[in-house]
PDB file of N, CA and C in Angstrom:
ATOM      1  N   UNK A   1     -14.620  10.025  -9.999  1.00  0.00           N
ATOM      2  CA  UNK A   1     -13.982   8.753 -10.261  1.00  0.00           C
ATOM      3  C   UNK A   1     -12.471   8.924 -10.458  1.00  0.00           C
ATOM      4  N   UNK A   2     -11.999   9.954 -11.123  1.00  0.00           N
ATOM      5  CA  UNK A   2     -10.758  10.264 -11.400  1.00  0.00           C
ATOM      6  C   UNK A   2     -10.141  10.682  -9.897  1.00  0.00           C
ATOM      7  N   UNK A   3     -10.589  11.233  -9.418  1.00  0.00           N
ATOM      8  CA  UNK A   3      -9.784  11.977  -7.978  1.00  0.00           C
ATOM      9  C   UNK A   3     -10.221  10.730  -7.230  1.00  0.00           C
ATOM     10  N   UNK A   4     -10.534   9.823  -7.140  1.00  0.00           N
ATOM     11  CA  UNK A   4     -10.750   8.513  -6.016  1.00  0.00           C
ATOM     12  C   UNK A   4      -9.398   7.595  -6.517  1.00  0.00           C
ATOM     13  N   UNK A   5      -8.913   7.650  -7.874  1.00  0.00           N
ATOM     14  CA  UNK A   5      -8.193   6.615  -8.930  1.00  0.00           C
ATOM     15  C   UNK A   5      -6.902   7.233  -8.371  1.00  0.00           C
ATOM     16  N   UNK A   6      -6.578   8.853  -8.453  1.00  0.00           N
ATOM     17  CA  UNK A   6      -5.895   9.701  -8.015  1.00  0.00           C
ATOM     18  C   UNK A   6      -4.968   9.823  -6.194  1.00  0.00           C
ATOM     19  N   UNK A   7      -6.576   9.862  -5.598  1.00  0.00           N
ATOM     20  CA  UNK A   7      -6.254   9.078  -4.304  1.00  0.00           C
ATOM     21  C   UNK A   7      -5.533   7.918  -3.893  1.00  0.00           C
ATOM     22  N   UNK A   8      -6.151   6.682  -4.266  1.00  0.00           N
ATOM     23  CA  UNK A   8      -5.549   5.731  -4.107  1.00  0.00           C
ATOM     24  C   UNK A   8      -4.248   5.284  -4.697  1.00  0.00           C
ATOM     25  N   UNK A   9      -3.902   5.517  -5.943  1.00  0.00           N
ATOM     26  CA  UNK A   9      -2.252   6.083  -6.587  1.00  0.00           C
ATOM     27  C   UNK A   9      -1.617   6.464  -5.459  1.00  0.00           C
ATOM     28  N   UNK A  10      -1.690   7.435  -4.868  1.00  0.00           N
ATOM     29  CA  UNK A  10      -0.917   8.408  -3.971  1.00  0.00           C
ATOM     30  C   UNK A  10      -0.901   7.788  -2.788  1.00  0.00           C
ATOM     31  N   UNK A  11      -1.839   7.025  -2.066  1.00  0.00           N
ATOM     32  CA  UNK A  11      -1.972   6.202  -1.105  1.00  0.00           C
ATOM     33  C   UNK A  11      -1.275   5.243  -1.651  1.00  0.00           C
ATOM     34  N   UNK A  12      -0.800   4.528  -2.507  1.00  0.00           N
ATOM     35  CA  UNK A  12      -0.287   3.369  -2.774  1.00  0.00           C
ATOM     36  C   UNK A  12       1.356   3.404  -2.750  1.00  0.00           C
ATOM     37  N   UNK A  13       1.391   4.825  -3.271  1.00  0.00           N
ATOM     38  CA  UNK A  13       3.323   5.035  -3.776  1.00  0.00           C
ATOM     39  C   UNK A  13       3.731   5.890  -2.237  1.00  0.00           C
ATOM     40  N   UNK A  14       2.670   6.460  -1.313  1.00  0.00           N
ATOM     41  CA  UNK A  14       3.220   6.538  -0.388  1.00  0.00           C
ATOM     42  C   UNK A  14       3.749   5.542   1.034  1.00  0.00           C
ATOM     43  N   UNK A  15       2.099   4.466   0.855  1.00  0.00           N
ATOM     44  CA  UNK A  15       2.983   3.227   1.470  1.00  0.00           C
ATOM     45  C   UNK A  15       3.953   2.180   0.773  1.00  0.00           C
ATOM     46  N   UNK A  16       4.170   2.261   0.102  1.00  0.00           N
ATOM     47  CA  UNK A  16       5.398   1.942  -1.057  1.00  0.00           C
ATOM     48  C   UNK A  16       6.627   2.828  -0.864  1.00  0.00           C
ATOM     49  N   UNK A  17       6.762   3.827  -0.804  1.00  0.00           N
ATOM     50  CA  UNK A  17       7.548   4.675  -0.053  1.00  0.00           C
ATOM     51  C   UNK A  17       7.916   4.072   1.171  1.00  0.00           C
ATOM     52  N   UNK A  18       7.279   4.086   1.725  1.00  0.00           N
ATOM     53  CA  UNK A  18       7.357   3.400   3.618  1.00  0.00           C
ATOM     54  C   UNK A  18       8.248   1.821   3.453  1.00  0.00           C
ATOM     55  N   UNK A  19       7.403   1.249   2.943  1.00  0.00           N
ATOM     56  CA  UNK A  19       8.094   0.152   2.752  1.00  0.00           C
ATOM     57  C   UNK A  19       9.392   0.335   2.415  1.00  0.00           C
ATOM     58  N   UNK A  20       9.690   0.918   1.386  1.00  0.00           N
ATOM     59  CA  UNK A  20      11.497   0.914   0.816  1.00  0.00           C
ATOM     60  C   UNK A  20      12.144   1.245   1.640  1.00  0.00           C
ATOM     61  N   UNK A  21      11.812   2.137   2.633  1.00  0.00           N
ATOM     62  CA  UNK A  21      12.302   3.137   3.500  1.00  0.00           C
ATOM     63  C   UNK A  21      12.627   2.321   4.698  1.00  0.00           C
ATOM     64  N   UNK A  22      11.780   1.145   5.536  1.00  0.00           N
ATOM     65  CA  UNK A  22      11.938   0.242   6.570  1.00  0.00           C
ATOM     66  C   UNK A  22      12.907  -0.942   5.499  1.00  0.00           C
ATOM     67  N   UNK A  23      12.367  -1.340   4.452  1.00  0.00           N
ATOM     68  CA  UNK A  23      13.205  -2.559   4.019  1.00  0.00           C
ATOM     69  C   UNK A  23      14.722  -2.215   4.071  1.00  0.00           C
ATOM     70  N   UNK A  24      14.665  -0.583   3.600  1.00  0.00           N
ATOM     71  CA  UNK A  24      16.343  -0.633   3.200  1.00  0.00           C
ATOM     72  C   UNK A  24      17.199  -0.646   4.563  1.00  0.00           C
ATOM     73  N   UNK A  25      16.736  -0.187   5.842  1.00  0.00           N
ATOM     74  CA  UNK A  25      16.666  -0.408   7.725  1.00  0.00           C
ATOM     75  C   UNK A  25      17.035  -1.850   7.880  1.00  0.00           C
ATOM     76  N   UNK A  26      16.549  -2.666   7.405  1.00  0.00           N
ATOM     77  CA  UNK A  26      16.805  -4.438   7.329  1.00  0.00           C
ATOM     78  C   UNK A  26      17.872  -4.695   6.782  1.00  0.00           C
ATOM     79  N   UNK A  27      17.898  -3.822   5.612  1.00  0.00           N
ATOM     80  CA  UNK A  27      19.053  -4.390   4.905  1.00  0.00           C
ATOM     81  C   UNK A  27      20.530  -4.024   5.175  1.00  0.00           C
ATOM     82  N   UNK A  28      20.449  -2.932   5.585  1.00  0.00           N
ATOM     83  CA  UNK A  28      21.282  -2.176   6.449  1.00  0.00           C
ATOM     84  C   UNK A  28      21.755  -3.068   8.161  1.00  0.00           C
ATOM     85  N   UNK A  29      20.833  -3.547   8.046  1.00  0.00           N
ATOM     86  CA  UNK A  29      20.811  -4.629   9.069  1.00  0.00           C
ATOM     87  C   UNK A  29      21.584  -5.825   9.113  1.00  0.00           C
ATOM     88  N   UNK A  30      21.093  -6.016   8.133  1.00  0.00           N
ATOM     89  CA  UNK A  30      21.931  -7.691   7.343  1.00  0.00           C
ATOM     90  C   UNK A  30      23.374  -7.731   7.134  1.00  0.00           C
ATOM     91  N   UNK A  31      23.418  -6.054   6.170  1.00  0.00           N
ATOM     92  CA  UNK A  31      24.764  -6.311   5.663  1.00  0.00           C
ATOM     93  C   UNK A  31      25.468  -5.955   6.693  1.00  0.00           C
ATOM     94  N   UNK A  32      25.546  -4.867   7.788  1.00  0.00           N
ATOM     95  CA  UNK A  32      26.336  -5.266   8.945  1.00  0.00           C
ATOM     96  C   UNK A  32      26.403  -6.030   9.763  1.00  0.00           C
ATOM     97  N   UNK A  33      25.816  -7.256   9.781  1.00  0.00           N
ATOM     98  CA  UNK A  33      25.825  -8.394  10.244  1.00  0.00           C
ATOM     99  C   UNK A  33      25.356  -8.161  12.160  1.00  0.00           C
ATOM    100  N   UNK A  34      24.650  -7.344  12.521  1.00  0.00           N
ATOM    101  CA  UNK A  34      24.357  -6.936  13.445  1.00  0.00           C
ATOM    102  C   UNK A  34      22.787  -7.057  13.705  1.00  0.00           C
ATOM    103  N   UNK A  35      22.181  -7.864  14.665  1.00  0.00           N
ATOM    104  CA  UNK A  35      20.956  -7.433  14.656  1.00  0.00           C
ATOM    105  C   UNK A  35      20.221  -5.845  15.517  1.00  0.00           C
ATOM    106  N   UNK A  36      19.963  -5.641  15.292  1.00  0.00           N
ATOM    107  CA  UNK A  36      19.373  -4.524  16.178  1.00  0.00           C
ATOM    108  C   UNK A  36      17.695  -4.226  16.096  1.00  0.00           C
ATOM    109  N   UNK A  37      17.290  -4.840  17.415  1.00  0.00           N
ATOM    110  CA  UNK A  37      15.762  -5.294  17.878  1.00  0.00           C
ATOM    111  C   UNK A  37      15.075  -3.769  17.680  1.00  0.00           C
ATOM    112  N   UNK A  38      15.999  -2.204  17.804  1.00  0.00           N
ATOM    113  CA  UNK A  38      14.505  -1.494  18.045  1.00  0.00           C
ATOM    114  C   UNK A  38      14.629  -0.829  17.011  1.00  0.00           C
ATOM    115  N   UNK A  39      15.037  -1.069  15.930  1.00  0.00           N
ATOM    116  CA  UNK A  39      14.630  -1.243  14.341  1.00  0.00           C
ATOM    117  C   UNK A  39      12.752  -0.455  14.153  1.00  0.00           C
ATOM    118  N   UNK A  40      12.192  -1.049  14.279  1.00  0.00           N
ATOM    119  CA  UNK A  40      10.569  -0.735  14.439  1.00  0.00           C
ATOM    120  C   UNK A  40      10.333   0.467  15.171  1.00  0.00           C
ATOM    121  N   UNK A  41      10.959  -0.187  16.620  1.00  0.00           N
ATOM    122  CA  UNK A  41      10.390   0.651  17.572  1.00  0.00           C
ATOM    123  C   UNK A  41      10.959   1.988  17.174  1.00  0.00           C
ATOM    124  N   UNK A  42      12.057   1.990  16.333  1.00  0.00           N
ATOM    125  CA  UNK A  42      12.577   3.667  16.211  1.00  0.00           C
ATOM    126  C   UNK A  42      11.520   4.754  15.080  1.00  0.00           C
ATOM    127  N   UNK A  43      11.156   3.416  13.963  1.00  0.00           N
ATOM    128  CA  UNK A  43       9.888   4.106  13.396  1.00  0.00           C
ATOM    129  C   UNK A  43       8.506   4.476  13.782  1.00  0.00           C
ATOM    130  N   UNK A  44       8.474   3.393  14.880  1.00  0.00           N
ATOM    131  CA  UNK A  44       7.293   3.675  15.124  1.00  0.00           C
ATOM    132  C   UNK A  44       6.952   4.943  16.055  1.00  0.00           C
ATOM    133  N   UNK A  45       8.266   5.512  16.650  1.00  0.00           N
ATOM    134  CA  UNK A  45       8.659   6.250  17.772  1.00  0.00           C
ATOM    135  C   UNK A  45       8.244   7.782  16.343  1.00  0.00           C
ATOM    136  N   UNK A  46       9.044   7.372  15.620  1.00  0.00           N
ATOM    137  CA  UNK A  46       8.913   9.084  14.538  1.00  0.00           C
ATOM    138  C   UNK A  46       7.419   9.152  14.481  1.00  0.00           C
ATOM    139  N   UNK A  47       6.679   8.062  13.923  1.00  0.00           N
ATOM    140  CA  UNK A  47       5.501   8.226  13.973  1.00  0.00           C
ATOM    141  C   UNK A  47       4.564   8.658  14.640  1.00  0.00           C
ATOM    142  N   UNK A  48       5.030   8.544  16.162  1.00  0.00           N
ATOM    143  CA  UNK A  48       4.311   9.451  17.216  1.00  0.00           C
ATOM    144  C   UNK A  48       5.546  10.452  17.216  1.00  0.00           C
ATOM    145  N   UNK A  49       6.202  10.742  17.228  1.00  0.00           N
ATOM    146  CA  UNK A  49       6.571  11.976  17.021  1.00  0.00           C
ATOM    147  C   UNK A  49       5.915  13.142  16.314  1.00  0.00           C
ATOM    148  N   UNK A  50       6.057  12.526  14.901  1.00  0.00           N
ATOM    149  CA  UNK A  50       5.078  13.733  13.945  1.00  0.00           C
ATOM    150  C   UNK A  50       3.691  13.857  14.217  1.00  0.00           C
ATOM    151  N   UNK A  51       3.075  12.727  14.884  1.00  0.00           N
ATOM    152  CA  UNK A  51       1.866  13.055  15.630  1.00  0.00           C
ATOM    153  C   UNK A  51       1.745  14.163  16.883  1.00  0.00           C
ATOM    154  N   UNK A  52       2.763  13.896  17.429  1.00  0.00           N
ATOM    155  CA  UNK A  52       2.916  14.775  18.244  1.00  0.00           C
ATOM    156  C   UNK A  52       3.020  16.496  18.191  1.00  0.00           C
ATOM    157  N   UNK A  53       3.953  16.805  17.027  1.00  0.00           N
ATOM    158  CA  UNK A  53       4.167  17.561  16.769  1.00  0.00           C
ATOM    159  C   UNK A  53       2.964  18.246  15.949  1.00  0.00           C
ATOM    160  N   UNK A  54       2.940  17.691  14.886  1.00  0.00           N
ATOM    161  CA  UNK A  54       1.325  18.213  13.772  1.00  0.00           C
ATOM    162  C   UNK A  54       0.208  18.528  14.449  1.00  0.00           C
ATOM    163  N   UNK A  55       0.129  17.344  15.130  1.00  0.00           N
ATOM    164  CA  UNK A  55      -1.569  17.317  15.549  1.00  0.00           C
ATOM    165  C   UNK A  55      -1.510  17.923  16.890  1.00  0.00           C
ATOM    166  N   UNK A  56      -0.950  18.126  17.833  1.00  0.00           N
ATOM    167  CA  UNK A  56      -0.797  18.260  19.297  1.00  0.00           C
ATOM    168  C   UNK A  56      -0.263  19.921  19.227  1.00  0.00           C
ATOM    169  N   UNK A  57       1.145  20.084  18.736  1.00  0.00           N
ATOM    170  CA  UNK A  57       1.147  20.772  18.760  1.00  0.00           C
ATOM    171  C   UNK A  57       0.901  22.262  17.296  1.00  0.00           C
ATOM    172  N   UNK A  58       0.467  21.654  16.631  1.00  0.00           N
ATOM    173  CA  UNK A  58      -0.089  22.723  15.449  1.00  0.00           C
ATOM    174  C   UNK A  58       0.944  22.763  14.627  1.00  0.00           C
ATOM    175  N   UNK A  59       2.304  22.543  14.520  1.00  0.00           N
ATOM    176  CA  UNK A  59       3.315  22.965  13.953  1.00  0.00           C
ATOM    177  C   UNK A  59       2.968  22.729  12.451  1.00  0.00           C
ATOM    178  N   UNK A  60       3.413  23.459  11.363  1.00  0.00           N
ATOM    179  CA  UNK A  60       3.699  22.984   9.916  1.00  0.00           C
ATOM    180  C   UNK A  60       4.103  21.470   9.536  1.00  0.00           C
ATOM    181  N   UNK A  61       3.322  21.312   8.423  1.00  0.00           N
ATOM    182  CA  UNK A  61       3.637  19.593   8.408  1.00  0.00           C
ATOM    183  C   UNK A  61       5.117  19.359   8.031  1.00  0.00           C
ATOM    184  N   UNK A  62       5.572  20.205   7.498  1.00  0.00           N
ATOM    185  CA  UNK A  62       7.100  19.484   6.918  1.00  0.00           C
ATOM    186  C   UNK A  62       7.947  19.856   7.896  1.00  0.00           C
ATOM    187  N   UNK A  63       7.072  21.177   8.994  1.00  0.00           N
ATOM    188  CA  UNK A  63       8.296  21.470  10.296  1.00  0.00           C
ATOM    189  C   UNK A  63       8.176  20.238  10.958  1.00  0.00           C
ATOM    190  N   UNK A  64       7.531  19.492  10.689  1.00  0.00           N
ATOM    191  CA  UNK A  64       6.719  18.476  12.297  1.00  0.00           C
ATOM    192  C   UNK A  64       7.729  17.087  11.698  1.00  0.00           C
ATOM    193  N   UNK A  65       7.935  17.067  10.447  1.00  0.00           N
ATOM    194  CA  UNK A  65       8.172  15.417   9.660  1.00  0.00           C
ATOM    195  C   UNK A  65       9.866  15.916   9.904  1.00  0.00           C
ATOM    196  N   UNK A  66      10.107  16.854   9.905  1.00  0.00           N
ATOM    197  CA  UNK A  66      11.920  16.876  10.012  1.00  0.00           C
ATOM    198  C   UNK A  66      12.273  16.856  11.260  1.00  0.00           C
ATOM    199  N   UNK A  67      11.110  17.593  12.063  1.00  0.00           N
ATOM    200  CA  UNK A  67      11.579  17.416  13.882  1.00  0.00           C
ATOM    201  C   UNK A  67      11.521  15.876  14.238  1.00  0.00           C
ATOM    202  N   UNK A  68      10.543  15.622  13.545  1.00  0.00           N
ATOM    203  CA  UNK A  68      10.060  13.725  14.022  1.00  0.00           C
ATOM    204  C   UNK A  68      11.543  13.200  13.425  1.00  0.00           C
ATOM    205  N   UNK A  69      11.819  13.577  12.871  1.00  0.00           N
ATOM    206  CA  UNK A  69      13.528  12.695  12.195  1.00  0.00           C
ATOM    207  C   UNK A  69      14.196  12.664  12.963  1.00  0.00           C
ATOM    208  N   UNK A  70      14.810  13.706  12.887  1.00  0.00           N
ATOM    209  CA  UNK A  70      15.884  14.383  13.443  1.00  0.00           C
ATOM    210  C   UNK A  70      15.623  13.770  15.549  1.00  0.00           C
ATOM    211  N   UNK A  71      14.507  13.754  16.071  1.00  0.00           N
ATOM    212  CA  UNK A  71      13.795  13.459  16.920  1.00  0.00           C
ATOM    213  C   UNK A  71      14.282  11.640  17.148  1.00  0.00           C
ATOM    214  N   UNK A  72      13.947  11.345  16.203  1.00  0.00           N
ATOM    215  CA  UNK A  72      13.934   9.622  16.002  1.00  0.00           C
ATOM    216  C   UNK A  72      15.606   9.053  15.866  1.00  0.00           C
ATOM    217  N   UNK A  73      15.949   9.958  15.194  1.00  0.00           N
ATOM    218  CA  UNK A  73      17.264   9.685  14.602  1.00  0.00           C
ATOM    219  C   UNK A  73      18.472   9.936  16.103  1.00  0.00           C
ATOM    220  N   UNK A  74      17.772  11.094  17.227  1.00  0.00           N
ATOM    221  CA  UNK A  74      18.679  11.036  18.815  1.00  0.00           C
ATOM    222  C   UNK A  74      18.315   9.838  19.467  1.00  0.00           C
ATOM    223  N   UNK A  75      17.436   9.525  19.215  1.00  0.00           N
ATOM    224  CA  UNK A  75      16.419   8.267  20.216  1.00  0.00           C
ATOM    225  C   UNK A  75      17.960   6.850  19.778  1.00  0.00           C
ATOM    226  N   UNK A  76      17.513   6.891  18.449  1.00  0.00           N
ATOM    227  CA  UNK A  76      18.054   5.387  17.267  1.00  0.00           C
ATOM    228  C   UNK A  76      19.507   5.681  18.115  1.00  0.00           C
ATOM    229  N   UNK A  77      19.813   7.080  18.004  1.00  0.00           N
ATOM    230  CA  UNK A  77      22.105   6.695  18.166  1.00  0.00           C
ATOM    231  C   UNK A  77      21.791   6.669  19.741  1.00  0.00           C
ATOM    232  N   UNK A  78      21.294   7.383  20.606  1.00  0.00           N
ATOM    233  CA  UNK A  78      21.159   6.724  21.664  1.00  0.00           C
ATOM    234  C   UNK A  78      20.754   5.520  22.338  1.00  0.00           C
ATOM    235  N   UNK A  79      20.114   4.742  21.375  1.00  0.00           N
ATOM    236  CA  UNK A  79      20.137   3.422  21.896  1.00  0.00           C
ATOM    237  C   UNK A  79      21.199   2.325  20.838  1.00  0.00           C
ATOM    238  N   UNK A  80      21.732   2.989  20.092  1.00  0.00           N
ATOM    239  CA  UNK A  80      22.903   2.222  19.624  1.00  0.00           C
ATOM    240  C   UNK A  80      24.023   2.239  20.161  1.00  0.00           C
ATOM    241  N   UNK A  81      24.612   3.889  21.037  1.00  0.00           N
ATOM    242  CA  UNK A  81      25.344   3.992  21.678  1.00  0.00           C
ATOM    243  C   UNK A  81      25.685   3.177  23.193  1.00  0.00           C
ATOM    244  N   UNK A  82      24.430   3.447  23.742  1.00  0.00           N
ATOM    245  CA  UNK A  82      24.260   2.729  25.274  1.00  0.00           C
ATOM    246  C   UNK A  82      23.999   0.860  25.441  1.00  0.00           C
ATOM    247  N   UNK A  83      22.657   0.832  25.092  1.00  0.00           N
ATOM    248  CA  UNK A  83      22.689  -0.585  24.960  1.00  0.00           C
ATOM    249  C   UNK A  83      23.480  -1.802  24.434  1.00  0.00           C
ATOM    250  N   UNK A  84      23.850  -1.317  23.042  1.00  0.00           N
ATOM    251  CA  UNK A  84      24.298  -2.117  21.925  1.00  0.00           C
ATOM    252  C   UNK A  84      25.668  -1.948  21.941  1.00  0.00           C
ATOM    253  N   UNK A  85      26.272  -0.984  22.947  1.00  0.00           N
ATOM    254  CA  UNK A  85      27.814  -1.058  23.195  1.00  0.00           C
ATOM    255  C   UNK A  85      28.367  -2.145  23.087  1.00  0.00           C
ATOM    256  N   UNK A  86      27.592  -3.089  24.785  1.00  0.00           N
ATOM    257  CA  UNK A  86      28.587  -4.021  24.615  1.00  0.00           C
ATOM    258  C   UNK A  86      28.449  -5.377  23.521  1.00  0.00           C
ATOM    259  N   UNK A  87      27.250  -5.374  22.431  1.00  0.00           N
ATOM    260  CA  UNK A  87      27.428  -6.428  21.993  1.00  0.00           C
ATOM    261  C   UNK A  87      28.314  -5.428  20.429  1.00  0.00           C
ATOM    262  N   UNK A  88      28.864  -4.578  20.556  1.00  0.00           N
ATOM    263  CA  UNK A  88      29.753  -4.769  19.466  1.00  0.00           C
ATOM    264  C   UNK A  88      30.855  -5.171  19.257  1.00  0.00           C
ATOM    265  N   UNK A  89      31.499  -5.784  20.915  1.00  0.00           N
ATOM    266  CA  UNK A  89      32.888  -6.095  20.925  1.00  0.00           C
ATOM    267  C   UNK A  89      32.901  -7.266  20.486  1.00  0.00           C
ATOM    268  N   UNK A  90      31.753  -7.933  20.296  1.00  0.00           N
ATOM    269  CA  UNK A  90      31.506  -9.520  19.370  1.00  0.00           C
ATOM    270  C   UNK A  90      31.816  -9.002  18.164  1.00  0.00           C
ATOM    271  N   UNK A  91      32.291 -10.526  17.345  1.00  0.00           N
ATOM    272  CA  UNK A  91      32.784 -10.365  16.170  1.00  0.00           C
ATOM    273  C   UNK A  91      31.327  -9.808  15.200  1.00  0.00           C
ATOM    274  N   UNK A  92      30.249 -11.222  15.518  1.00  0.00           N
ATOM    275  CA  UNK A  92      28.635 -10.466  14.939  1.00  0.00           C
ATOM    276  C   UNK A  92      27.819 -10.942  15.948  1.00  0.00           C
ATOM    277  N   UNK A  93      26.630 -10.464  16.067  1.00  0.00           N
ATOM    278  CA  UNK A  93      25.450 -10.999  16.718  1.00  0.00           C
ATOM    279  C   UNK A  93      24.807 -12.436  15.798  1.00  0.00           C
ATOM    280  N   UNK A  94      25.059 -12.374  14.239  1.00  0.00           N
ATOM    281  CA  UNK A  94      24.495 -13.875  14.022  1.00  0.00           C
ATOM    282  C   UNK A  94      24.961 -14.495  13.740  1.00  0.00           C
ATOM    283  N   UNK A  95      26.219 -14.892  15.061  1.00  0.00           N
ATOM    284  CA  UNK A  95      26.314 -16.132  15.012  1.00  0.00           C
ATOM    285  C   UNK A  95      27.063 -17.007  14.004  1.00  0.00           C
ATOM    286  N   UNK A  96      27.882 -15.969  12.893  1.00  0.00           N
ATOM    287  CA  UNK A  96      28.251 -16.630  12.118  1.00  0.00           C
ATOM    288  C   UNK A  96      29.933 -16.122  12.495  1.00  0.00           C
TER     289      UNK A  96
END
């Protein structure tokens, strides 16, 4: 009963974790007054990343969660760099 109470704790503060972690991505969002659509898609991209890495290829879990970053994080400036070039010569994207 204790290690199920234990479980779910840890399941709870880790998607609680997640959450802070995408909200503060939004907010980061907001306050530069910029929208940027692949927001998600860049997490969801790490997420198969570290799948990729852990499960596919065997690697250590904390080798696999820093490659998935670091991984996610070339993807994110490469599509901030290329795509989103030209809407930064706007003053903002919303419109205000």
């Amino acid at each position: 009963m204790i290690s199920m109470f234990l479980q779910l704790l840890i399941n709870g503060l880790v998607t609680g974790a997640i959450y802070a972690l995408v909200s503060s991505g939004f907010f980061l969002i907001y306050t530069c007054k910029f929208v940027h659509f692949a927001h998600g898609s860049v997490i969801a991209l790490a997420g198969y990343f570290l799948y990729l890495f852990f499960a596919l290829l065997g690697l250590n879990f904390w080798v696999a969660v820093i490659l998935a970053i670091i991984f996610a994080a070339f993807f994110g400036l490469a599509v901030n760099c290329q795509p989103y070039l030209y809407f930064r010569e706007w003053k903002n994207c919303l419109g205000e």
